[in-house]
Protein backbone atom coordinates (compact mmCIF):
# COMPACT_ATOMS: atom_id res chain seq x y z
CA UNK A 1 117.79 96.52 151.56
CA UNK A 2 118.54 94.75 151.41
CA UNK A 3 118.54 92.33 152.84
CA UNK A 4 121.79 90.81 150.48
CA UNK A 5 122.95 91.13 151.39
CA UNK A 6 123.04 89.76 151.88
CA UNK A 7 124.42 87.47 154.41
CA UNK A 8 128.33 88.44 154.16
CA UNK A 9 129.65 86.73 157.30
CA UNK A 10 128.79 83.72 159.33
CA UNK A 11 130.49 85.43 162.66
CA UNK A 12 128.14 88.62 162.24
CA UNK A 13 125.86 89.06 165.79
CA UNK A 14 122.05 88.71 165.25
CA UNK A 15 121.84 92.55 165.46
CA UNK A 16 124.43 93.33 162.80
CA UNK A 17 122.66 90.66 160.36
CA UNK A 18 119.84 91.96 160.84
CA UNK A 19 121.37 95.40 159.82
CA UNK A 20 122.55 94.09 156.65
CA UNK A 21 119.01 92.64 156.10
CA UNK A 22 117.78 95.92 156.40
CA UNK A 23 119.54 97.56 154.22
CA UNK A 24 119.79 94.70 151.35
CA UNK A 25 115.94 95.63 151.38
CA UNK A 26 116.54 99.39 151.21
CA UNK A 27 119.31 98.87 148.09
CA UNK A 28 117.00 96.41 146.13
CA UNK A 29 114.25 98.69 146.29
CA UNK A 30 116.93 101.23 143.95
CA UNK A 31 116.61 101.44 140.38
CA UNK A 32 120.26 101.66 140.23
CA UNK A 33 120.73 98.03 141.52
CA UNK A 34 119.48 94.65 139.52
CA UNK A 35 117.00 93.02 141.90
CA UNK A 36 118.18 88.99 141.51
CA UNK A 37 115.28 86.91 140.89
CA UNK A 38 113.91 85.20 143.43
CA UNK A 39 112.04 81.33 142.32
CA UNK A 40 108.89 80.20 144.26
CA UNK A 41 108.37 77.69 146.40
CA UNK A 42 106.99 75.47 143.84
CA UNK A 43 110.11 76.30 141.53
CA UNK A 44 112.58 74.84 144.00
CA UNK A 45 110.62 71.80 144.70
CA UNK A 46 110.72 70.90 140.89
CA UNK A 47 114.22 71.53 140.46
CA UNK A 48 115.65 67.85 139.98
CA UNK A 49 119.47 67.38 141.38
CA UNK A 50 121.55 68.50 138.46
CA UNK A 51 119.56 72.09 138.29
CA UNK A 52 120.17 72.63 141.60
CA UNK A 53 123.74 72.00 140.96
CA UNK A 54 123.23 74.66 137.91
CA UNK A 55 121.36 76.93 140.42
CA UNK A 56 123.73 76.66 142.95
CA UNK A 57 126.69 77.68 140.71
CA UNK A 58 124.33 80.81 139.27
CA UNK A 59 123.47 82.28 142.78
CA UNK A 60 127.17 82.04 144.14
CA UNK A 61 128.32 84.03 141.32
CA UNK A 62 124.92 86.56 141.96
CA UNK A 63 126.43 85.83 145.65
CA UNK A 64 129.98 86.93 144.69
CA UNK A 65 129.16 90.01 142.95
CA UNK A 66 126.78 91.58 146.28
CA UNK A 67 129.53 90.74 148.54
CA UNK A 68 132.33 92.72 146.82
CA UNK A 69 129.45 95.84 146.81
CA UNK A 70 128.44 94.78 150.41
CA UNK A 71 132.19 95.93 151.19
CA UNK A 72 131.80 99.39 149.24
CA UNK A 73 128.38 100.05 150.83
CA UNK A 74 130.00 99.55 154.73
CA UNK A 75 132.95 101.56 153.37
CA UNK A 76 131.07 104.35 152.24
CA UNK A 77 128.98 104.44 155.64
CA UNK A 78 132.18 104.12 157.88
CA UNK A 79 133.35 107.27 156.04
CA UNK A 80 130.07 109.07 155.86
CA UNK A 81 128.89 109.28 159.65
CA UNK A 82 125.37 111.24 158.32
CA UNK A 83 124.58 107.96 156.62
CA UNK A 84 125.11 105.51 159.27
CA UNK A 85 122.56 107.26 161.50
CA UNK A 86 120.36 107.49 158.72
CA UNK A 87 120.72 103.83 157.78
CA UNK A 88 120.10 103.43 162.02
CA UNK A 89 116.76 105.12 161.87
CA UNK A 90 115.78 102.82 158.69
CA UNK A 91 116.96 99.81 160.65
CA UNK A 92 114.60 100.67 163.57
CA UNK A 93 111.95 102.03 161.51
CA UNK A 94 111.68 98.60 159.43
CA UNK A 95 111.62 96.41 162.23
CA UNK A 96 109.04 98.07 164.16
CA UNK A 97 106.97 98.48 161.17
CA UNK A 98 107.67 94.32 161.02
CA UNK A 99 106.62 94.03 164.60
CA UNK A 100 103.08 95.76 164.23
CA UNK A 101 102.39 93.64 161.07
CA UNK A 102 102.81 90.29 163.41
CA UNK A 103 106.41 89.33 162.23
CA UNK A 104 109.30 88.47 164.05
CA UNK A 105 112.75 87.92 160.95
CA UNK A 106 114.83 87.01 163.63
CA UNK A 107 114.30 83.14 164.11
CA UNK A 108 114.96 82.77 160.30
CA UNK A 109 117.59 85.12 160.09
CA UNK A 110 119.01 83.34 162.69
CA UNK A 111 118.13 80.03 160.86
CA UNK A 112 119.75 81.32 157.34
CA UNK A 113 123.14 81.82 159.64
CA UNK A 114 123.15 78.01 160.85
CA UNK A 115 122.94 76.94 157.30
CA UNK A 116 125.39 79.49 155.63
CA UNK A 117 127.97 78.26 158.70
CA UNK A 118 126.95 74.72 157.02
CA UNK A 119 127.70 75.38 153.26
CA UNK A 120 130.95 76.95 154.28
CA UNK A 121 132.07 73.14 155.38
CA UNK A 122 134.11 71.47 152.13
CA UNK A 123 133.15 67.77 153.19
CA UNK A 124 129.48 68.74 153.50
CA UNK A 125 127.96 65.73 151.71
CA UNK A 126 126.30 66.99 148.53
CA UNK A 127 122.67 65.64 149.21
CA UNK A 128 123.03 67.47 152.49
CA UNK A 129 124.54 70.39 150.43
CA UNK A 130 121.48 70.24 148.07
CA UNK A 131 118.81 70.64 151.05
CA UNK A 132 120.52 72.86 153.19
CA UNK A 133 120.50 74.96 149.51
CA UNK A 134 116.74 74.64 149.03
CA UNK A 135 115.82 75.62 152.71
CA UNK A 136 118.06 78.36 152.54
CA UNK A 137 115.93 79.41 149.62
CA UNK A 138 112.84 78.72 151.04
CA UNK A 139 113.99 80.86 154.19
CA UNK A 140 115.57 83.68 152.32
CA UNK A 141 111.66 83.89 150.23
CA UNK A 142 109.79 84.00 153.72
CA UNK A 143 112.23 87.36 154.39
CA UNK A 144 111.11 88.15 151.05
CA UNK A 145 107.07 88.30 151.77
CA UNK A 146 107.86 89.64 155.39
CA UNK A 147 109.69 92.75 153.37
CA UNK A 148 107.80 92.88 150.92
CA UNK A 149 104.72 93.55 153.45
CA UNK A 150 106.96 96.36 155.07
CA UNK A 151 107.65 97.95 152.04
CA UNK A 152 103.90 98.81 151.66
CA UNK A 153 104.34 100.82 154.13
CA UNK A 154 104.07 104.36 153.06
CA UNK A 155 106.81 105.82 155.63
CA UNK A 156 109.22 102.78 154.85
CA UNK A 157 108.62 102.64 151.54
CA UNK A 158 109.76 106.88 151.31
CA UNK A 159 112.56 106.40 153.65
CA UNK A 160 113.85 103.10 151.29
CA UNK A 161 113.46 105.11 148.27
CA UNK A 162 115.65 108.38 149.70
CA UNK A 163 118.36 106.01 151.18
CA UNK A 164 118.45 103.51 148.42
CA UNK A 165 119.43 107.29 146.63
CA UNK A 166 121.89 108.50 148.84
CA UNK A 167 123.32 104.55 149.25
CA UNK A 168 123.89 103.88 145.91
CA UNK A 169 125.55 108.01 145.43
CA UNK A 170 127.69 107.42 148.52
CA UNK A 171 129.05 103.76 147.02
CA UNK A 172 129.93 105.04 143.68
CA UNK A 173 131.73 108.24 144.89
CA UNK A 174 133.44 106.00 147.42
CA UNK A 175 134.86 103.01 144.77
CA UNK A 176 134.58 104.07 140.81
CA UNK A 177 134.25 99.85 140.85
CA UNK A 178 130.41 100.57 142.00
CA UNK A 179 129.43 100.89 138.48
CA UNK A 180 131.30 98.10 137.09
CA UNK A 181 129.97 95.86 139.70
CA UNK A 182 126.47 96.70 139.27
CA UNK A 183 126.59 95.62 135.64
CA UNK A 184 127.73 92.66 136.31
CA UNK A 185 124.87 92.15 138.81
CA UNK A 186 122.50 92.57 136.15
CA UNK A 187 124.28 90.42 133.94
CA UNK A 188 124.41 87.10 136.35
CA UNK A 189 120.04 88.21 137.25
CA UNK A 190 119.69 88.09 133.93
CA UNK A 191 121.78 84.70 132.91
CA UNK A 192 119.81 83.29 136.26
CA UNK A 193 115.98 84.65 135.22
CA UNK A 194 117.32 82.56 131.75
CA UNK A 195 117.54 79.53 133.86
CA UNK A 196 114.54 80.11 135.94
CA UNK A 197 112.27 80.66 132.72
CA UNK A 198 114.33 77.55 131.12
CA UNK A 199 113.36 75.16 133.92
CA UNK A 200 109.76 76.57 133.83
CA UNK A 201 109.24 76.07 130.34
CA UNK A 202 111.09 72.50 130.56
CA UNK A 203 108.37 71.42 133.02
CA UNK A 204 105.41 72.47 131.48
CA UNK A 205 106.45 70.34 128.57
CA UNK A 206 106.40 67.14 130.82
């Protein structure tokens, strides 16, 4: 999926975001690409204003990173036309299978838009910067649980697991960068599961 994707461009149309979420869900679900951690509820409420600052500055560079492979992924399908229909029939296949569980993404997608169009404004006050952050966070773990329901799915979960495959194939043999990019994923998960566990560990002691 992935759903990473995750959120590229503010002027994207509800149907093409929710594309994107889509398939962020389908590319997370690939061995081949680091899964960023996502911190609980709880988690963000406890982070006090200077480690959201620190958070903040972690997920934009996680942020930076799924962009530049956002680009090769839409590449690759714009040159591969098999893909793009089977990346279609994903699409429709997830959010039906959303639709009989009882949820509807599209109000918080559509939410998660208002506030990226937010963070993208330089004056933005900080404190507002700070909240619109944590309910961005709070909206992006709600996608989270509603995915992670779909992916029990037996039919989503086989058609995730054969596209995440040909995805991921179609990226690197479209930009050798792929590779390269995908390590540095991992790296900036890693550096920001460091800071999650840090914070963690930090409270208990209080």
């Amino acid at each position: 999926m992935t759903l990473s994707f995750l959120f590229q461009s503010i002027k994207k149309t509800n149907f093409v975001f929710i594309f994107s979420f889509c398939i962020f869900i389908t590319i997370a679900h690939s061995e081949d690409y680091p899964n960023p951690p996502s911190p609980t509820l709880d988690q963000l409420n406890t982070l006090n204003s200077e480690q959201m600052r620190e958070y903040q500055k972690l997920q934009l560079k996680v942020y930076a990173v799924e962009m530049q492979l956002d680009e090769i992924r839409e590449t690759a399908i714009m040159v591969n036309p098999q893909l793009k229909k089977e990346m279609d029939q994903y699409q429709t296949l997830v959010l039906e299978t959303m639709t009989k569980q009882g949820h509807n993404p599209q109000p918080i997608l559509a939410r998660i838009e208002t506030i990226q169009a937010a963070l993208q404004n330089p004056e933005l006050e900080e404190e507002k910067r700070i909240d619109f952050t944590r309910e961005y966070e709070k909206k992006n773990i709600d996608l989270q649980k509603i995915s992670q329901e779909a992916m029990k799915d037996e039919q989503v979960q086989q058609s995730a697991n054969n596209l995440s495959t040909e995805t991921i194939a179609a990226m690197r043999k479209q930009n050798p960068k792929t590779e390269e990019l995908l390590q540095q994923m991992k790296q900036a998960s890693d550096v920001l599961s460091s800071f999650m566990a840090k914070v963690k560990l930090s409270n208990q002691k209080k």
